[in-house]
N, C-alpha and C. Protein backbone atom coordinates (compact mmCIF):
# COMPACT_ATOMS: atom_id res chain seq x y z
N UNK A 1 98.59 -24.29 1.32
CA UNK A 1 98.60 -23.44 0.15
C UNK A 1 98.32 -22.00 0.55
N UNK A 2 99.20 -21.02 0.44
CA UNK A 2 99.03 -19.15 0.12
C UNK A 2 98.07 -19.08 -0.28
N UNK A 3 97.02 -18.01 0.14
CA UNK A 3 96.18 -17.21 -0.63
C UNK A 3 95.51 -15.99 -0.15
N UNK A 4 95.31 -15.35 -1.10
CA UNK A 4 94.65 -14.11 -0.14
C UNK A 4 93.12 -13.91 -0.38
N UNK A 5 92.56 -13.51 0.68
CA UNK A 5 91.00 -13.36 0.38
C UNK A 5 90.62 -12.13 0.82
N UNK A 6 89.96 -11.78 0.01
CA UNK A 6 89.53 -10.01 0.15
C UNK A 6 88.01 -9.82 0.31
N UNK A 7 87.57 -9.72 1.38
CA UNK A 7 86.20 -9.30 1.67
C UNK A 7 85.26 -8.27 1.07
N UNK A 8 84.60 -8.44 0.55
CA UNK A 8 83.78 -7.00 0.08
C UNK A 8 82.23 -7.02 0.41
N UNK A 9 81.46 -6.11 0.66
CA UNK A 9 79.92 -6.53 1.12
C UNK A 9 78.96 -7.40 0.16
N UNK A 10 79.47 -7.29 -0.82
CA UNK A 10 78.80 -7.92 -2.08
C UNK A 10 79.43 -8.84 -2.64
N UNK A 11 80.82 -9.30 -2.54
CA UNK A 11 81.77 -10.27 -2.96
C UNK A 11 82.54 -10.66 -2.32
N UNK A 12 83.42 -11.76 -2.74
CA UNK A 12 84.87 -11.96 -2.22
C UNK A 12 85.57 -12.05 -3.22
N UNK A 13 87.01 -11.73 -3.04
CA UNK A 13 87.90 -11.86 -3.92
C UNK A 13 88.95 -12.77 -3.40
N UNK A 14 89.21 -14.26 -4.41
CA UNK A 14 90.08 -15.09 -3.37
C UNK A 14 91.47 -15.36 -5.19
N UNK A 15 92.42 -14.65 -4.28
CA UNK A 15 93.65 -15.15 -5.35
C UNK A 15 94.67 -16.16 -4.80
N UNK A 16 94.73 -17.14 -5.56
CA UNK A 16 96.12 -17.97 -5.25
C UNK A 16 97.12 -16.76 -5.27
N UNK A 17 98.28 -17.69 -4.53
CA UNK A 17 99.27 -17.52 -4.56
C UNK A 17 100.42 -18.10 -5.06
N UNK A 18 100.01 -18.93 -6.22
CA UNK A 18 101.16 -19.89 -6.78
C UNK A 18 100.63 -19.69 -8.42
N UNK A 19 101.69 -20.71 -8.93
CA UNK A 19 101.53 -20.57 -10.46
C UNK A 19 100.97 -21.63 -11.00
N UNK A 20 100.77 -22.80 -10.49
CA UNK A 20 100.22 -23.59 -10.96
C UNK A 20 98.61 -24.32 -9.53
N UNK A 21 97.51 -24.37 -10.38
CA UNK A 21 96.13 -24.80 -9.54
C UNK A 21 96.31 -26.60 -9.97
N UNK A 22 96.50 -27.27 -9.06
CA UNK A 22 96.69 -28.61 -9.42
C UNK A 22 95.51 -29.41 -8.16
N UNK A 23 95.93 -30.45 -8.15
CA UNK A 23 94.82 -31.05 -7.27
C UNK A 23 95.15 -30.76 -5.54
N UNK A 24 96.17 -30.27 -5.39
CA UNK A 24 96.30 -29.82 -3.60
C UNK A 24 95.66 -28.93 -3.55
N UNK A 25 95.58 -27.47 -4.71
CA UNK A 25 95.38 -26.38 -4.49
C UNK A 25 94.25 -26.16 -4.66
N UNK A 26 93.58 -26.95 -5.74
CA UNK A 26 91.92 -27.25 -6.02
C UNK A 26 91.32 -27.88 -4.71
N UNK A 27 91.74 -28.31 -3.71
CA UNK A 27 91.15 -29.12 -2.55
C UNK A 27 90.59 -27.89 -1.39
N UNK A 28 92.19 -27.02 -1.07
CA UNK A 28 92.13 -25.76 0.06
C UNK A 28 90.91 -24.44 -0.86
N UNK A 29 91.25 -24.84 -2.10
CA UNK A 29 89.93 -23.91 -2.48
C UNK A 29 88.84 -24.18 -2.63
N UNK A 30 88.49 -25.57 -3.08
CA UNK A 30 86.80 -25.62 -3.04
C UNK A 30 86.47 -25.84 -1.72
N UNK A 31 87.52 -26.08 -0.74
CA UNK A 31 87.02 -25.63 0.87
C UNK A 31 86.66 -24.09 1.09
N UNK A 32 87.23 -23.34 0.96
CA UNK A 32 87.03 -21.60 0.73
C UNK A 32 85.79 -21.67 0.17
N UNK A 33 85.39 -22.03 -1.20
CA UNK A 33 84.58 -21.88 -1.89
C UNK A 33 83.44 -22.45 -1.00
N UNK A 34 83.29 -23.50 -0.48
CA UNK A 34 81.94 -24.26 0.24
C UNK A 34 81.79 -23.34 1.71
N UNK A 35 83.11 -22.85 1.89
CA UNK A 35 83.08 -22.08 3.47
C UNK A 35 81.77 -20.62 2.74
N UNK A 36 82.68 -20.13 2.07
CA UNK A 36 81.50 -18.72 1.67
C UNK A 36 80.51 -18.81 1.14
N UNK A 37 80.19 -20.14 0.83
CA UNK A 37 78.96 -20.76 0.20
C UNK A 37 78.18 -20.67 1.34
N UNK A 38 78.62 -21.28 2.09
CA UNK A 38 77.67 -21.85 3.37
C UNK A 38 77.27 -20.69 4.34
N UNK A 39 78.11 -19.26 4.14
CA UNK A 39 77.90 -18.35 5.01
C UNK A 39 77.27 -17.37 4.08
N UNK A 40 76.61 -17.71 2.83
CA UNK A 40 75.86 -17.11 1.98
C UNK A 40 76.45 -16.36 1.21
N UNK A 41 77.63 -16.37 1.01
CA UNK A 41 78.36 -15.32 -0.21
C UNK A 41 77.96 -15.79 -1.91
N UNK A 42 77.22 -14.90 -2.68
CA UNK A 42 77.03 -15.46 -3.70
C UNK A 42 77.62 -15.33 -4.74
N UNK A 43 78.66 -14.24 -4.74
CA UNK A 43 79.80 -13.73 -5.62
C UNK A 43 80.74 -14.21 -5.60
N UNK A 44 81.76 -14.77 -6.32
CA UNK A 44 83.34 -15.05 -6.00
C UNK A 44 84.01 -14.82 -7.03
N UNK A 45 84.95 -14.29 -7.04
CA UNK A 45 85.85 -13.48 -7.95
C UNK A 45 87.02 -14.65 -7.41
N UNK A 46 87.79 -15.23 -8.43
CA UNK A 46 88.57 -15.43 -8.33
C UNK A 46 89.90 -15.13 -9.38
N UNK A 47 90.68 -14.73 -8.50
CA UNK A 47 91.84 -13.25 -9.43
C UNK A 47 92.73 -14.53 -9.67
N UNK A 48 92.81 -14.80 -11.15
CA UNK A 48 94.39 -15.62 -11.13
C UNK A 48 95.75 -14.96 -11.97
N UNK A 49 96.03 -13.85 -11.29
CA UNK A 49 96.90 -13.15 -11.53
C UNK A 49 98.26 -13.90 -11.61
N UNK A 50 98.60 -14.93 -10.73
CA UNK A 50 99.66 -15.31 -10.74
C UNK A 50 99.60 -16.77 -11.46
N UNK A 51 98.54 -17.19 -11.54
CA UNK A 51 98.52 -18.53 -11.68
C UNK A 51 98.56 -18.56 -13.01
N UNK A 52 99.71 -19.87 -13.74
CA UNK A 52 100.14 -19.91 -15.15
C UNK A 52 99.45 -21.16 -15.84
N UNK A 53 99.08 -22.28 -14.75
CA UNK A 53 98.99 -23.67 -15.23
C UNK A 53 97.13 -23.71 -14.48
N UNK A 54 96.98 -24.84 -15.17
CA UNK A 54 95.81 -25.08 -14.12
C UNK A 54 95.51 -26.86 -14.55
N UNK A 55 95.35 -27.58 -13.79
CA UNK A 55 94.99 -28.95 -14.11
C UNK A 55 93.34 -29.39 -14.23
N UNK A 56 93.35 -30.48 -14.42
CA UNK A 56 91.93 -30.86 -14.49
C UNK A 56 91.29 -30.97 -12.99
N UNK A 57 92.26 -31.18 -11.82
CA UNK A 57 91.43 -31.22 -10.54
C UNK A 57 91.09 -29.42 -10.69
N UNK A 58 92.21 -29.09 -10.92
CA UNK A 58 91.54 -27.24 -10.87
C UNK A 58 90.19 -26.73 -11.68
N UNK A 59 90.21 -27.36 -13.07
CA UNK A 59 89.20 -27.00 -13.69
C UNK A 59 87.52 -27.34 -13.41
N UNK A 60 88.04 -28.91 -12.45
CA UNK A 60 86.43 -29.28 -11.71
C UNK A 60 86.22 -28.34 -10.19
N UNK A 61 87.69 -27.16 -9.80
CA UNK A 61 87.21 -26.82 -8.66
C UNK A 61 86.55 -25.48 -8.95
N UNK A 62 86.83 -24.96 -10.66
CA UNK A 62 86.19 -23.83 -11.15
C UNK A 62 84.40 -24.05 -11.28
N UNK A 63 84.53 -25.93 -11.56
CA UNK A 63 82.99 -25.79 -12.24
C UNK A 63 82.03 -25.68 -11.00
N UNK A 64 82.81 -26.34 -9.66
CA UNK A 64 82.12 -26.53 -8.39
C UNK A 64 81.65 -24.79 -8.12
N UNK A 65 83.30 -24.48 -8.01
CA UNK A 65 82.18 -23.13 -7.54
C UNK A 65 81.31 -22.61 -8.29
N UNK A 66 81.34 -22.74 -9.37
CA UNK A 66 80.31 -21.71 -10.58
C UNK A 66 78.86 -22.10 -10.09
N UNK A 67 78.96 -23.74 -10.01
CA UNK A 67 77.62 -24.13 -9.35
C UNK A 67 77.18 -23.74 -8.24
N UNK A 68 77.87 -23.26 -7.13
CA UNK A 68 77.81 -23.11 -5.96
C UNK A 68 77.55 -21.61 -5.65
N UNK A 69 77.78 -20.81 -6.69
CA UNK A 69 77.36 -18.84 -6.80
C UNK A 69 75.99 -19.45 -7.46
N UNK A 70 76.02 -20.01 -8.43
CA UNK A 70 74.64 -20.03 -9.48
C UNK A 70 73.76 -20.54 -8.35
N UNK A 71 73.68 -21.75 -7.36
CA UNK A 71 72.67 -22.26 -6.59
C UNK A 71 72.06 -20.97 -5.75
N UNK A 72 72.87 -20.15 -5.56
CA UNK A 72 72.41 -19.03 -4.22
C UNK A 72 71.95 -17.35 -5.37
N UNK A 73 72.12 -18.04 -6.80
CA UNK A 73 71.49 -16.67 -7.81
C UNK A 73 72.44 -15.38 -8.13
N UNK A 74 74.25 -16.24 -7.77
CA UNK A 74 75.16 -15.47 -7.75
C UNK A 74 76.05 -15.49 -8.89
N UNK A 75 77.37 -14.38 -9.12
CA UNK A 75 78.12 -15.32 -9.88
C UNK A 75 79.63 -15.88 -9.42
N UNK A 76 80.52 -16.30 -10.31
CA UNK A 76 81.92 -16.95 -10.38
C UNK A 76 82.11 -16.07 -11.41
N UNK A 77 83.21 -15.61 -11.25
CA UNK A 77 84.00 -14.83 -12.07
C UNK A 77 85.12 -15.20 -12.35
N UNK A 78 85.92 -15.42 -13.69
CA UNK A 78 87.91 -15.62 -13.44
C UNK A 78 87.99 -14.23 -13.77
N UNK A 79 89.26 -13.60 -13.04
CA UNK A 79 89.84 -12.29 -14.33
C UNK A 79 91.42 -12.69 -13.79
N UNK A 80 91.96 -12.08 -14.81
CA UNK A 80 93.39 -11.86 -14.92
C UNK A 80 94.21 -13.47 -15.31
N UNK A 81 93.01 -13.74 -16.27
CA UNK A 81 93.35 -15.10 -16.84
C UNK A 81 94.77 -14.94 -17.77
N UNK A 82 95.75 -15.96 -17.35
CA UNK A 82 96.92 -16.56 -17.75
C UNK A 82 96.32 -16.64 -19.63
N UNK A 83 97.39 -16.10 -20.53
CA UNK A 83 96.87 -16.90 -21.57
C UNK A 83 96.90 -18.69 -22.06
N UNK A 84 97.71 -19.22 -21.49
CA UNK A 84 97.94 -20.36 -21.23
C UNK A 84 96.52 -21.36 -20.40
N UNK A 85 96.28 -20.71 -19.24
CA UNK A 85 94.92 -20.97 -18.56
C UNK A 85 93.71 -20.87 -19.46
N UNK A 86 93.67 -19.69 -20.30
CA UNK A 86 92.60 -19.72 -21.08
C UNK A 86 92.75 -21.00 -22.62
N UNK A 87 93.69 -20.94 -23.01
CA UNK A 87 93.78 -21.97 -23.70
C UNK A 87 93.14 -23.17 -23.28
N UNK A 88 93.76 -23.48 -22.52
CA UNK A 88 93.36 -24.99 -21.36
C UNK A 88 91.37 -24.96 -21.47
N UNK A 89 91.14 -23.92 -20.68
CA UNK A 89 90.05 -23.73 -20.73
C UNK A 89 89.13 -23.92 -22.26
N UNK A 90 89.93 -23.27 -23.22
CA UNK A 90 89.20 -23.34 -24.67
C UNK A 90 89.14 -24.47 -25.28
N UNK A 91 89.83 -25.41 -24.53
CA UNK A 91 89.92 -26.94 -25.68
C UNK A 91 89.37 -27.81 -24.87
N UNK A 92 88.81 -26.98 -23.33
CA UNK A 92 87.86 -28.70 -22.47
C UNK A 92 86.32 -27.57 -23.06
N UNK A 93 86.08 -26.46 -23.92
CA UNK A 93 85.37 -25.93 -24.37
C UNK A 93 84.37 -24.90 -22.84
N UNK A 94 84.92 -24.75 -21.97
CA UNK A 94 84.86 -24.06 -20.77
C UNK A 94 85.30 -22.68 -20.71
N UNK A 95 85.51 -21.59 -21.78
CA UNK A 95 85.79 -20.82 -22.08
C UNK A 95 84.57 -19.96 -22.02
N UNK A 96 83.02 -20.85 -22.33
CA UNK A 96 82.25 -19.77 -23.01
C UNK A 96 81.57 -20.02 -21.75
N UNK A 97 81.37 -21.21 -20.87
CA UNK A 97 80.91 -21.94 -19.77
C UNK A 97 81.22 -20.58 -18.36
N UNK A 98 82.52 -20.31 -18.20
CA UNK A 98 82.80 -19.34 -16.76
C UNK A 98 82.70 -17.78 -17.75
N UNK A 99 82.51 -17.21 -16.48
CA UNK A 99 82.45 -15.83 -16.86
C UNK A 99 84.40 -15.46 -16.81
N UNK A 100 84.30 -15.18 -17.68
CA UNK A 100 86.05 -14.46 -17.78
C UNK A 100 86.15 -13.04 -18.39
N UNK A 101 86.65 -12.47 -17.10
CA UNK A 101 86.74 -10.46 -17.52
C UNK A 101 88.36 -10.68 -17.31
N UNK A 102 88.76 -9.32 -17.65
CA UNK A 102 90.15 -9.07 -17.53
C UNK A 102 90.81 -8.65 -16.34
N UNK A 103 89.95 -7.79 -15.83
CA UNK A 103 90.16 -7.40 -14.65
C UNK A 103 89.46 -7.30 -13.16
N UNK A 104 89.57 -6.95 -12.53
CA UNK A 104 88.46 -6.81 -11.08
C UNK A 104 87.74 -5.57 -11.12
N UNK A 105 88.31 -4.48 -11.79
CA UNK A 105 87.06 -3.41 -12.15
C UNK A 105 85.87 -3.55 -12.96
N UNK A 106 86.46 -4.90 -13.80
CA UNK A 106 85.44 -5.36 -14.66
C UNK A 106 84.48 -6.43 -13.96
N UNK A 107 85.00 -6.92 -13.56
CA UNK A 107 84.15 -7.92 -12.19
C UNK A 107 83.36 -7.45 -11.08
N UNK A 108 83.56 -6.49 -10.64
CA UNK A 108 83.17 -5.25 -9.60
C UNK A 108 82.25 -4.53 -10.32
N UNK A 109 82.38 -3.56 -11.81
CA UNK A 109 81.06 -3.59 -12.26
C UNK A 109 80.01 -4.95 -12.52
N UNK A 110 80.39 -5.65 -12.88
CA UNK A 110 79.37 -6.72 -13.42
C UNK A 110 78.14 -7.31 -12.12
N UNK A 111 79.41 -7.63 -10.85
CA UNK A 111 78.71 -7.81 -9.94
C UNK A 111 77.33 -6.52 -9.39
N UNK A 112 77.96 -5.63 -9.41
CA UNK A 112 76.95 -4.49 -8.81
C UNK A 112 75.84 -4.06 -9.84
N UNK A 113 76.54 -4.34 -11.09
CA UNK A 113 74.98 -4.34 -12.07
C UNK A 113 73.81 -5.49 -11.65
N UNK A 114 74.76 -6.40 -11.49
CA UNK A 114 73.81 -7.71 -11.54
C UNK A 114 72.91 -7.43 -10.36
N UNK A 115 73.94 -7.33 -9.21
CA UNK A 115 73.24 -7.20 -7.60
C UNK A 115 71.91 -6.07 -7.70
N UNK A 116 72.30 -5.07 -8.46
CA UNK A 116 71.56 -4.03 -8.88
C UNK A 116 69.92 -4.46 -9.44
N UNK A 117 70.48 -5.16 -10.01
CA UNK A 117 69.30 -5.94 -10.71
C UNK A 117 68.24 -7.04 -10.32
N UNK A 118 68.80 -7.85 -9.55
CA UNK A 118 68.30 -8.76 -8.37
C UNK A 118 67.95 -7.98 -7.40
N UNK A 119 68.24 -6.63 -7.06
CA UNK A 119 67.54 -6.06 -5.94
C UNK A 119 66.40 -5.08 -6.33
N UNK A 120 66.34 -5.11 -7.59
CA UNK A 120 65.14 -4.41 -8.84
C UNK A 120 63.78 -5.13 -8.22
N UNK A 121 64.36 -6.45 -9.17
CA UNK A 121 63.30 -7.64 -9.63
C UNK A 121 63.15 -8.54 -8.00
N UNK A 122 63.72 -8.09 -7.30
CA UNK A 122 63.40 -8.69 -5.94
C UNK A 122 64.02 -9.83 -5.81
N UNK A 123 65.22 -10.60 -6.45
CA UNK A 123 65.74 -11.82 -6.24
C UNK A 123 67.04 -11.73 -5.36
């Protein structure tokens, strides 16, 4: 499976490269996801700019990572959600569950407020 991953000191940004997240593509990513887990990344942005569909193996590889930023005091982000994807999302009621911005400027602030803030309060 295509994808691109974008490094940042405070995040990663990992976008498919296809239109539909089904159970192959949910597999090569919650590998990504456990890889930057394990090397302490607590942010993950994941851009689904291209992606139109998403299945139920995809939607348990959204909840894995969410758990997997939240365990290390981080977050999971979607932006550039498909309206179709968000639908999907609104009727397994997982809509209000992930953080969903529109864009990566909006994700990029959120993160650096937050980081901002955890480096306040000392977490």
């Amino acid at each position: 499976m295509r994808y691109t991953i974008d490094k940042h000191e405070r995040y990663v940004v990992i976008e498919p490269l296809r239109e539909v997240i089904d159970g192959v593509a949910a597999n090569y990513l919650k590998g990504e996801f456990m890889l930057r887990n394990t090397a302490g990344q607590r942010n993950i942005v994941l851009d689904l700019n291209m992606v139109k569909e998403i299945t139920e193996e995809g939607v348990r590889m959204g909840l894995l990572a969410h758990r997997l930023c939240s365990a290390l005091g981080g977050d999971f982000i979607l932006v550039n959600v498909h309206p179709q994807v968000f639908q999907t999302l609104q009727i397994l009621h997982l809509d209000q569950h992930f953080t969903i911005l529109k864009n990566l400027i909006d994700a990029e602030d959120m993160i650096f407020g937050n980081e901002l803030q955890r480096d306040l309060i000392g977490g």
